[in-house]
Protein backbone atom coordinates (compact mmCIF):
# COMPACT_ATOMS: atom_id res chain seq x y z
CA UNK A 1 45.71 150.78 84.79
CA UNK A 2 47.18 147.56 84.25
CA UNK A 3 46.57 145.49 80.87
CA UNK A 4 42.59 146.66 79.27
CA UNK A 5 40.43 145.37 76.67
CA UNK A 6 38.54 148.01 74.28
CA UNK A 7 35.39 148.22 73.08
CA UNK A 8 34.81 150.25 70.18
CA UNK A 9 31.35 152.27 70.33
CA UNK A 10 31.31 154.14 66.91
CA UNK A 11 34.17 156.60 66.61
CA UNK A 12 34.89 155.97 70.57
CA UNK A 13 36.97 153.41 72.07
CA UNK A 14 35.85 151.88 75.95
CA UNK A 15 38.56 150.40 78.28
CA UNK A 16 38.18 147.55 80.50
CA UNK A 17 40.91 147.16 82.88
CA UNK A 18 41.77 143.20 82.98
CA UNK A 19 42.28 142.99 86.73
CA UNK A 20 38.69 143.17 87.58
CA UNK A 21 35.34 141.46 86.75
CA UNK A 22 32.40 143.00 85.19
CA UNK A 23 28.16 142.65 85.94
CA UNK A 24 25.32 142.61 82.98
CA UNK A 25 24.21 146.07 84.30
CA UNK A 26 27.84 147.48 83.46
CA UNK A 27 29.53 147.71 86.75
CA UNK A 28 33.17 146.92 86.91
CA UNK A 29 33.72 144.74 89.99
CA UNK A 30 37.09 144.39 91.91
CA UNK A 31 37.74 142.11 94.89
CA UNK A 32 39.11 143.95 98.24
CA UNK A 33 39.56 142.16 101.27
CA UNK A 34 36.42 140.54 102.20
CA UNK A 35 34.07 143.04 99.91
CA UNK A 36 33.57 143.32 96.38
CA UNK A 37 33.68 147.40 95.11
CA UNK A 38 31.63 148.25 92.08
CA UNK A 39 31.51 151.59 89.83
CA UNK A 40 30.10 152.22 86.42
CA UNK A 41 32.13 150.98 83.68
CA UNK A 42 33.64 153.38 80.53
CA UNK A 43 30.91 151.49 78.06
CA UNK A 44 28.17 152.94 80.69
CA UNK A 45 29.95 156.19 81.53
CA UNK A 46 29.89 157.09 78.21
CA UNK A 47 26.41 156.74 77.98
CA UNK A 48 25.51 158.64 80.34
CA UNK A 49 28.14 161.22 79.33
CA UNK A 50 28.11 163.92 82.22
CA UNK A 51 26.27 162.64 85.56
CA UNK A 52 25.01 164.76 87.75
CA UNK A 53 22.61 163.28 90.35
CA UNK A 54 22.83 160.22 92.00
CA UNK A 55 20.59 159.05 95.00
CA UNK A 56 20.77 155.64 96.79
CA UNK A 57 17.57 154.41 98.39
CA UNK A 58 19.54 151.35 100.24
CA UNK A 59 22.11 151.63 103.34
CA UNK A 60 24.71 150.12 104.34
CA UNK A 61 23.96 146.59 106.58
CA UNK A 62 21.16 145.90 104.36
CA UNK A 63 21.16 142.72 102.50
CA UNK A 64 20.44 142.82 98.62
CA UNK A 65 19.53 140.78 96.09
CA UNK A 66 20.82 140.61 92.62
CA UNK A 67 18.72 143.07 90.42
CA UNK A 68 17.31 144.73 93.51
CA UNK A 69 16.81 148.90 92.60
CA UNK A 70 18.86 150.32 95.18
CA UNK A 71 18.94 154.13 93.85
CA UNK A 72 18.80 156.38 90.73
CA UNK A 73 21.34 158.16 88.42
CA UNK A 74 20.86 161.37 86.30
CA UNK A 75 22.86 162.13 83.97
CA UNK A 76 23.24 164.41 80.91
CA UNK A 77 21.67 161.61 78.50
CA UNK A 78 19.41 159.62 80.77
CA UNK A 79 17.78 158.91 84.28
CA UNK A 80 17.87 155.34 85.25
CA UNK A 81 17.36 152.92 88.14
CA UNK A 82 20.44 151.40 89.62
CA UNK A 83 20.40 147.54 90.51
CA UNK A 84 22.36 145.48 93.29
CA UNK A 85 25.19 143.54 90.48
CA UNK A 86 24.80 141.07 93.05
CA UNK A 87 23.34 139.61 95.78
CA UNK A 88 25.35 140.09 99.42
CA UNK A 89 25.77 142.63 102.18
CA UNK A 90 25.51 146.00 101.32
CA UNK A 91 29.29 147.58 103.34
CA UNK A 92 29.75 150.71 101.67
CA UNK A 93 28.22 153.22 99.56
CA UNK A 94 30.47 156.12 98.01
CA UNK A 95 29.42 159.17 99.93
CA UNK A 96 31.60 161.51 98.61
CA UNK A 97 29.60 160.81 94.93
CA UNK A 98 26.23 162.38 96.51
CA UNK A 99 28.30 165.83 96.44
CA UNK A 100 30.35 165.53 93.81
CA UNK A 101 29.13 162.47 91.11
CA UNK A 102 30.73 163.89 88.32
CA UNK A 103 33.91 161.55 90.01
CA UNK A 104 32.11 158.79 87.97
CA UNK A 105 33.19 160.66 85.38
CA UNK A 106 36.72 162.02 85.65
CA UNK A 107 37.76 158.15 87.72
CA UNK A 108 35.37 155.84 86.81
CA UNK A 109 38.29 152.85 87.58
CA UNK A 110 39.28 154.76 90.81
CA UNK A 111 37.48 157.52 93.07
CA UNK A 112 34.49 157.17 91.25
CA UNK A 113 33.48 154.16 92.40
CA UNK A 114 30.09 153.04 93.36
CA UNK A 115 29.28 150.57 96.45
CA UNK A 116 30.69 147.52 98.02
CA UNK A 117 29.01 144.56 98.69
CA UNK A 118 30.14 141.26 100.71
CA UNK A 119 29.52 138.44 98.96
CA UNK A 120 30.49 135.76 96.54
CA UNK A 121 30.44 137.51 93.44
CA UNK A 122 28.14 134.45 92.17
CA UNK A 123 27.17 135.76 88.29
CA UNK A 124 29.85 138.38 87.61
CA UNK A 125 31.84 137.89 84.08
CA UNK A 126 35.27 137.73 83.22
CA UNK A 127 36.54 140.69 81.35
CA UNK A 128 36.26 138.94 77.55
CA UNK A 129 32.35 137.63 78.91
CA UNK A 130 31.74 141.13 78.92
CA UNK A 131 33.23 142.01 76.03
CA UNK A 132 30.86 139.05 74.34
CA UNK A 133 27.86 141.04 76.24
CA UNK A 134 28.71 144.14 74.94
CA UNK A 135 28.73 143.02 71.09
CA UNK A 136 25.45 141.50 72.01
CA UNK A 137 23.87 144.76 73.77
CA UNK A 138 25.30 147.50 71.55
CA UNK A 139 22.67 147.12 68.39
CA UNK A 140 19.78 148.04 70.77
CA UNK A 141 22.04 150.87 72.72
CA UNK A 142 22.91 151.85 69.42
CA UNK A 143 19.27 152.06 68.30
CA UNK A 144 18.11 153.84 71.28
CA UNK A 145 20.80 156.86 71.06
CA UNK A 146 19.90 157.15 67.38
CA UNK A 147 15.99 158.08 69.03
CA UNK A 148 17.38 160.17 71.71
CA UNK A 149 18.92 162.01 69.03
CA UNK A 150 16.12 162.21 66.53
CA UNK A 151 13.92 163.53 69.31
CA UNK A 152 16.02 166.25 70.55
């Protein structure tokens, strides 16, 4: 990994590699070629802790639009919705991550990456922007883990 930011989350520390962009629904976001790839980044990783189900509802060719649901994630803390980061060409989706998502886990700057999508990347933040987002988003993900916990 070449030069990262961290994010402390309580007693843990997230890294964000500087070579990439990030979106508001924590994907990392890396140029290749003509496509953009996306995968979850550590702050949302370890939130979901251990994944174990994810299911895409979009294919590739399709064309998406920023917040678009495009498939669902379990995980050992949460289910959620996943959302287009941006709006483009869908070109890939991970397929290897229907088998085997705990890769989000183990490689979430790597193998464990998400979908690619052709477009401009119109919206995406540098890596201190989302650093500034994540200080603004933690008191309510904060608040929220402290009721997952008092509930279990």
């Amino acid at each position: 990994m070449s030069t990262a930011l961290i994010f402390r989350m309580g007693r843990y520390e997230a890294e964000f590699p500087t070579d990439r962009q990030y979106a508001w629904n924590h994907m990392w976001a890396q140029r290749r070629g003509d496509v953009i790839r996306f995968g979850f980044t550590a702050y949302a990783v370890r939130l979901l802790q251990a994944v174990y189900f994810l299911d895409w509802t979009v294919e590739p060719g399709v064309t998406l639009q920023r917040r678009q649901e495009i498939g669902s994630i379990e995980s050992q803390k949460a289910e959620s919705a996943l959302f287009a980061p941006i709006t483009g060409n869908l070109a890939a989706l991970n397929e290897p991550l229907l088998d085997d998502p705990s890769t989000i886990n183990a490689d979430k700057y790597g193998e464990g990456w998400l979908l690619e999508i052709r477009g401009t990347g119109d919206g995406l933040l540098t890596p201190e922007q989302y650093l500034e987002h994540l200080a603004e988003v933690w008191p309510e993900a904060q608040r929220k883990i402290k009721g997952q916990l008092s509930e279990s």
